[in-house]
C-alpha atoms as a PDB file:
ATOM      1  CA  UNK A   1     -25.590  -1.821   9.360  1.00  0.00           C
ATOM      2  CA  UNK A   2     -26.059  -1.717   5.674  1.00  0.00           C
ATOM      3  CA  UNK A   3     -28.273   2.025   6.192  1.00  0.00           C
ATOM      4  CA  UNK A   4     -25.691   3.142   7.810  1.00  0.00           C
ATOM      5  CA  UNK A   5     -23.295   1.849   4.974  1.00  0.00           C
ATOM      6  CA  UNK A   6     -25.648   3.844   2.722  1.00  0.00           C
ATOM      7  CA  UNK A   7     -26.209   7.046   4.959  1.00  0.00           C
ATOM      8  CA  UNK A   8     -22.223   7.325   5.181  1.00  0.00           C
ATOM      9  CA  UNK A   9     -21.810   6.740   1.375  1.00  0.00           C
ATOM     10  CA  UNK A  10     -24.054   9.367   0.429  1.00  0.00           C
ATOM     11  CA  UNK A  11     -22.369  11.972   2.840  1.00  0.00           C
ATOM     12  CA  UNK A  12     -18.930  10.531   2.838  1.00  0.00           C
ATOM     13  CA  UNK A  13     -18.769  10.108  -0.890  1.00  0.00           C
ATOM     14  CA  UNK A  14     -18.637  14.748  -1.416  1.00  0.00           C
ATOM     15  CA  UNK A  15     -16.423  14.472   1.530  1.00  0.00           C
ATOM     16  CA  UNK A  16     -13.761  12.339  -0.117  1.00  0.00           C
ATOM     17  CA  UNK A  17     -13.541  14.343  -4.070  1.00  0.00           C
ATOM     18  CA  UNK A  18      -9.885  13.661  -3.289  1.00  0.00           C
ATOM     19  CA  UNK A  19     -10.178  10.745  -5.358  1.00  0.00           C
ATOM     20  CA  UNK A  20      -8.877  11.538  -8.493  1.00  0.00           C
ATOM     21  CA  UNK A  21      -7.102  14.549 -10.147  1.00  0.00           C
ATOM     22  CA  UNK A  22      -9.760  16.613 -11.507  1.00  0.00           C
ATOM     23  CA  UNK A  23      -9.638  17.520 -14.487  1.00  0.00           C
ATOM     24  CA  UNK A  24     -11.628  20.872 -14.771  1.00  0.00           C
ATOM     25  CA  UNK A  25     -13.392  23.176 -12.167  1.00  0.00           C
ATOM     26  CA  UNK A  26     -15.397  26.245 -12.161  1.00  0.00           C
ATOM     27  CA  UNK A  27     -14.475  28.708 -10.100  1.00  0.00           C
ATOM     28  CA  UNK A  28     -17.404  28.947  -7.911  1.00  0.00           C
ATOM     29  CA  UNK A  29     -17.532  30.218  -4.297  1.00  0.00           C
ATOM     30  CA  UNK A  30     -17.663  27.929  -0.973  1.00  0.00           C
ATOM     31  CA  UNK A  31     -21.417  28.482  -0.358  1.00  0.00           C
ATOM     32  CA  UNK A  32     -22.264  29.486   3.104  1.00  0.00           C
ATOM     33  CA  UNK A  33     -24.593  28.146   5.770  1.00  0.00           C
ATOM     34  CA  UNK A  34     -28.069  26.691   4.912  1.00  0.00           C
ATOM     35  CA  UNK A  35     -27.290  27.079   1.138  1.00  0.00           C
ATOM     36  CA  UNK A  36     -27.878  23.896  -1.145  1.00  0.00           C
ATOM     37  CA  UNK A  37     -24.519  22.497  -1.928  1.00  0.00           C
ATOM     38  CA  UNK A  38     -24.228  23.283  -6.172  1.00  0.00           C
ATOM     39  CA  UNK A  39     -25.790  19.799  -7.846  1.00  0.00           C
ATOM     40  CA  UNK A  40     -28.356  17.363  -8.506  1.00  0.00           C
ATOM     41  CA  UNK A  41     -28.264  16.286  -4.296  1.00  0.00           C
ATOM     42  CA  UNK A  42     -30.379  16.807  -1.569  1.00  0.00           C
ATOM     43  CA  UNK A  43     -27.518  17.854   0.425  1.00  0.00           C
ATOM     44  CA  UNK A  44     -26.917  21.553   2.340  1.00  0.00           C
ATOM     45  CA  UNK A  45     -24.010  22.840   4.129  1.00  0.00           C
ATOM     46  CA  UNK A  46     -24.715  23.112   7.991  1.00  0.00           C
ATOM     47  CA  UNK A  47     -22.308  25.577   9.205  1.00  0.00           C
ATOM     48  CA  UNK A  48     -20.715  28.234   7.225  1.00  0.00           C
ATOM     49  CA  UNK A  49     -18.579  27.163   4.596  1.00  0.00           C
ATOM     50  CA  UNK A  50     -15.679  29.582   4.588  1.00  0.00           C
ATOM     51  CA  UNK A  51     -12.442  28.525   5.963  1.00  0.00           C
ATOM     52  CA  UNK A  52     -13.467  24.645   5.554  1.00  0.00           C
ATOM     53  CA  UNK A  53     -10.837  22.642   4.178  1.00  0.00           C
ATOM     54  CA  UNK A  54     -12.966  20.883   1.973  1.00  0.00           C
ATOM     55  CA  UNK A  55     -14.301  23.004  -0.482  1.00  0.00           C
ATOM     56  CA  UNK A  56     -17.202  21.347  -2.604  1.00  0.00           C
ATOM     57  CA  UNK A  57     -17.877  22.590  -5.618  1.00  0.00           C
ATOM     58  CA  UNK A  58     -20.605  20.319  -6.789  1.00  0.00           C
ATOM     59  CA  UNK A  59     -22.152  16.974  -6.232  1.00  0.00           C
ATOM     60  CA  UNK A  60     -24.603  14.737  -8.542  1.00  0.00           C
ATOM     61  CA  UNK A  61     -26.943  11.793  -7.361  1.00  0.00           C
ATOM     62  CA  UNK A  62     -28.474   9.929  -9.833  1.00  0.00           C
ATOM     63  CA  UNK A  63     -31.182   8.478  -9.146  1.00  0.00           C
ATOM     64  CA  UNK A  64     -31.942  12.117  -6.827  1.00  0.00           C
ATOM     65  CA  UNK A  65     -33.489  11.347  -4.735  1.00  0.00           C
ATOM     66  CA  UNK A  66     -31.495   8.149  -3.727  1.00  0.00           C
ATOM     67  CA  UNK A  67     -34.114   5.143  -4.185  1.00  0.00           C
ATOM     68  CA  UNK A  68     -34.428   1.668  -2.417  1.00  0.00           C
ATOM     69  CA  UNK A  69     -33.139  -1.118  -3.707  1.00  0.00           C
ATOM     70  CA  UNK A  70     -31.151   0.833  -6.683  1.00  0.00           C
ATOM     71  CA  UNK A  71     -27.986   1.740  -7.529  1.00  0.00           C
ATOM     72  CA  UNK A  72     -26.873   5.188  -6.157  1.00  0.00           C
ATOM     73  CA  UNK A  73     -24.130   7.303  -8.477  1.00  0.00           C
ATOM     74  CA  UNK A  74     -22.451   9.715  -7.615  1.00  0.00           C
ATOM     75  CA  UNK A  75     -20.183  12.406  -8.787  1.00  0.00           C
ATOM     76  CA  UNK A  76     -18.492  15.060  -6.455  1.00  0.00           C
ATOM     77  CA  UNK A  77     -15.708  17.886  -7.270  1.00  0.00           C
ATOM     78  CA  UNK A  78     -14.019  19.677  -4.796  1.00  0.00           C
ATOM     79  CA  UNK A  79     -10.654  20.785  -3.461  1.00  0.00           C
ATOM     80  CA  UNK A  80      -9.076  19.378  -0.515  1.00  0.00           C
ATOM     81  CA  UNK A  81      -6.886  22.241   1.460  1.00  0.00           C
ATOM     82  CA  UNK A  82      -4.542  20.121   3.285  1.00  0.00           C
ATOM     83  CA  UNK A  83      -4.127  16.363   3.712  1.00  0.00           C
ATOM     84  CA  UNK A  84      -6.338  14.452   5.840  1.00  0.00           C
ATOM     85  CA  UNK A  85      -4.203  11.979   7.903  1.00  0.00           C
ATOM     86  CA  UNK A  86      -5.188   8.648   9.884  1.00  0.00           C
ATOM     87  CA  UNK A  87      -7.113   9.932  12.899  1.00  0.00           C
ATOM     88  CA  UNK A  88      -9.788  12.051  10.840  1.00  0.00           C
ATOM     89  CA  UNK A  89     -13.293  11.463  12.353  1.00  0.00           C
ATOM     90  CA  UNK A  90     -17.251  12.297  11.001  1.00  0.00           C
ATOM     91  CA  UNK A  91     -20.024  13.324  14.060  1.00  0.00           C
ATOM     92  CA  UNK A  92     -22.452  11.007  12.104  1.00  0.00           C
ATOM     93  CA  UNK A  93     -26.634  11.125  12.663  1.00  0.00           C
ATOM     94  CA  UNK A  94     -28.754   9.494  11.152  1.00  0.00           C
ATOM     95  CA  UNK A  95     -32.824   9.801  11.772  1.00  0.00           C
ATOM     96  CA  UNK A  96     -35.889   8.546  10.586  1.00  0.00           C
ATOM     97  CA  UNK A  97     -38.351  11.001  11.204  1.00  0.00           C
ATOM     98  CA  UNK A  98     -37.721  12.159  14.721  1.00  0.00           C
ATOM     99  CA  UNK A  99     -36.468   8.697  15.683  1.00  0.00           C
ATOM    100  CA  UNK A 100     -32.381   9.075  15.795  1.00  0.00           C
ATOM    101  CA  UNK A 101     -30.949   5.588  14.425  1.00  0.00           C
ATOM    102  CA  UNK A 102     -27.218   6.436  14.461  1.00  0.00           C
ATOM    103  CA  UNK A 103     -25.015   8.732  16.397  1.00  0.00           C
ATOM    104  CA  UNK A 104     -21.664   7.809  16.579  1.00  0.00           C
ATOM    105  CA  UNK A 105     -18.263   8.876  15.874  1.00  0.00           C
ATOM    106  CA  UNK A 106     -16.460   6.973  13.126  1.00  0.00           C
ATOM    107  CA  UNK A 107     -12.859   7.313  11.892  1.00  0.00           C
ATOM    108  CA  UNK A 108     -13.087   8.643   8.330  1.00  0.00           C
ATOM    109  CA  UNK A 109      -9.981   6.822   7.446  1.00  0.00           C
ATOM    110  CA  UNK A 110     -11.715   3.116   8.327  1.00  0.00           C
ATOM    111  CA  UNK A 111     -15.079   4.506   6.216  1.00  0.00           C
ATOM    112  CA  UNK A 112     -13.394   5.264   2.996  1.00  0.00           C
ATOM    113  CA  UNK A 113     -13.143   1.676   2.230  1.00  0.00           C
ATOM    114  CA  UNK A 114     -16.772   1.989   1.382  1.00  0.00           C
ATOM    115  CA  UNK A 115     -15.687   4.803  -1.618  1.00  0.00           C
ATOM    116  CA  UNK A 116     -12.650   2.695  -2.605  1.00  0.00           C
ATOM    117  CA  UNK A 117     -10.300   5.697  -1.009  1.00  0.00           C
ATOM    118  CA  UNK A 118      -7.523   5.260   1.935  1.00  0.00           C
ATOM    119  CA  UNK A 119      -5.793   7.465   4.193  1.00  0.00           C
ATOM    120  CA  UNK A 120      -3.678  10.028   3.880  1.00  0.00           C
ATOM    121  CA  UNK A 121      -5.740  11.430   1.484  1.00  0.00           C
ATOM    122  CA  UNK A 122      -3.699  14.632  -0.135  1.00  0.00           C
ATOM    123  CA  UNK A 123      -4.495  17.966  -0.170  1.00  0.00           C
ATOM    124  CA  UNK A 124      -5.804  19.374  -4.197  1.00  0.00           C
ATOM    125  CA  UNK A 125      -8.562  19.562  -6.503  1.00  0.00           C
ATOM    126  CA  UNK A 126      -9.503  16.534  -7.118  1.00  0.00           C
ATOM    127  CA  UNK A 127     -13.072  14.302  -8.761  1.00  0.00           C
ATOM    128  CA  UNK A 128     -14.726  11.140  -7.295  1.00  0.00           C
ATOM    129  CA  UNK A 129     -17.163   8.913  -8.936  1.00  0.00           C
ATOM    130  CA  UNK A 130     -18.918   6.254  -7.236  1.00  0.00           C
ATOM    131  CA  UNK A 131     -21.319   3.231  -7.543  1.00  0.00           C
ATOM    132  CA  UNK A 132     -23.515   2.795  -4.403  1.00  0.00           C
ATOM    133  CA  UNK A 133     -26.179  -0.433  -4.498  1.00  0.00           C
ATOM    134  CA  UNK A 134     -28.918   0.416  -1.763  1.00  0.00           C
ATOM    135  CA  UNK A 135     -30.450  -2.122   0.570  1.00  0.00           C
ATOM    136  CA  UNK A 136     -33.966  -3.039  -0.947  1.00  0.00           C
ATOM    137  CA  UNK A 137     -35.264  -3.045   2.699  1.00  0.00           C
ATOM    138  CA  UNK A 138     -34.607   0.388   3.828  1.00  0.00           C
ATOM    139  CA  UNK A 139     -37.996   1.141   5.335  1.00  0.00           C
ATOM    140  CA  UNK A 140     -39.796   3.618   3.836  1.00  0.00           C
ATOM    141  CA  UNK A 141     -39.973   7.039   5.458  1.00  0.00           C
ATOM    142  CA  UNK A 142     -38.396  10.981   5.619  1.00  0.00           C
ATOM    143  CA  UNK A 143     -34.654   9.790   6.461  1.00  0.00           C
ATOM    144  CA  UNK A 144     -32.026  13.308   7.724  1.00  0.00           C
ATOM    145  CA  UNK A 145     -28.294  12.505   7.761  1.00  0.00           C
ATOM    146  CA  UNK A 146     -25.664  14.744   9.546  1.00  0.00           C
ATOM    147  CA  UNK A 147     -22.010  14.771   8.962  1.00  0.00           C
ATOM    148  CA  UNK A 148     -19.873  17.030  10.763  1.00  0.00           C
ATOM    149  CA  UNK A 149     -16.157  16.352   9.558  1.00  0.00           C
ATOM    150  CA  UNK A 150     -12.953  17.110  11.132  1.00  0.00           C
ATOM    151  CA  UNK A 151      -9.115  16.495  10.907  1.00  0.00           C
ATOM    152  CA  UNK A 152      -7.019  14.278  13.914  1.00  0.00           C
ATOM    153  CA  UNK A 153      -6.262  18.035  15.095  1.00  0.00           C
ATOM    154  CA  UNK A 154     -10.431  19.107  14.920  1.00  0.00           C
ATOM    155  CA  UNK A 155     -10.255  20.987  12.233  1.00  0.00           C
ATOM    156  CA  UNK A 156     -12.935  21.152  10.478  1.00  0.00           C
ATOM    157  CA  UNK A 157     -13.128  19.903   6.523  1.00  0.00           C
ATOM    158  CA  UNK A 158     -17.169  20.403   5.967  1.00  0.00           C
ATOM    159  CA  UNK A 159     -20.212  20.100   7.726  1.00  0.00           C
ATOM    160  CA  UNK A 160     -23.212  18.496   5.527  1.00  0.00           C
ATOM    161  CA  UNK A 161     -26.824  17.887   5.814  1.00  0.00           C
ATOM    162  CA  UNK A 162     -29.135  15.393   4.063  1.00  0.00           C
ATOM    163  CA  UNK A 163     -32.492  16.494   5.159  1.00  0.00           C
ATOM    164  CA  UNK A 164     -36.009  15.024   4.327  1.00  0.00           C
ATOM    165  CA  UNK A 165     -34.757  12.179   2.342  1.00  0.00           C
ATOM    166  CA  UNK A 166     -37.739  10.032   1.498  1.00  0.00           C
ATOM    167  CA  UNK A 167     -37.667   6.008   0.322  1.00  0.00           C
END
């Protein structure tokens, strides 16, 4: 339970930059699909970007990569395009190597506990920072995370990819 604590926090934490008003933002472009998202993160948008509404402008993991047994920070800006009501939902996987450990279908609302956040979470630009302590024992290995993201109504916010992730 606590890797898939971690897995979620690393891809839930960009999908929630609804935290707090930001306070500045580039004006970058939503980056289309297979392109890095913009920051210090092993992370890549999986489907094209455009007409998300989530747009992430940037997100920073220090340590990056993530590492066992340390404390995972993280920093995300984005802009939210409409609010994201009870009922939201992630299509979560998590493997190690080829072996799939997780597929399931959790309610985004109950999982932003684990980034301090709760539903509805309004639409805007808007900053999260985050804290993440990693299990010591995650075995070691080439970990890929999937997190396809959608509204009550299945629309989508963002789909993200964590892929090759090695502890």
């Amino acid at each position: 339970m606590k890797l898939l604590s971690s897995a979620a926090a690393l891809l839930l934490a960009p999908l929630t930059v609804s935290a707090t008003p930001a306070t500045f933002f580039g004006s970058q472009d939503v980056i289309s699909t297979g392109k890095s998202v913009n920051g210090n993160n092993p992370l890549e948008f999986c489907t094209d970007a455009v007409g998300d509404l989530l747009e992430i402008k940037s997100v920073d993991l220090s340590p990056n990569p993530p590492q066992a047994g340390q404390v995972l920070k993280i920093r995300a800006e984005g802009i939210l395009n409409k609010t994201v009501e009870k009922g939201a939902y992630v299509a979560l996987e998590v493997k190690y190597g080829l072996i799939t450990l997780v597929r399931q279908r959790p309610d985004l609302c109950e999982q932003l506990v684990n980034v301090d956040l709760e539903c509805p979470l309004e639409a805007g630009p808007l900053v999260l920072t985050k804290e993440v302590k990693l299990p010591a024992q995650i075995p070691p290995g080439r970990y890929t995370v999937h997190a396809d993201v959608f509204t009550k109504d299945d629309e989508r916010l963002t789909c993200l990819d964590a892929k090759n992730i090695q502890f």
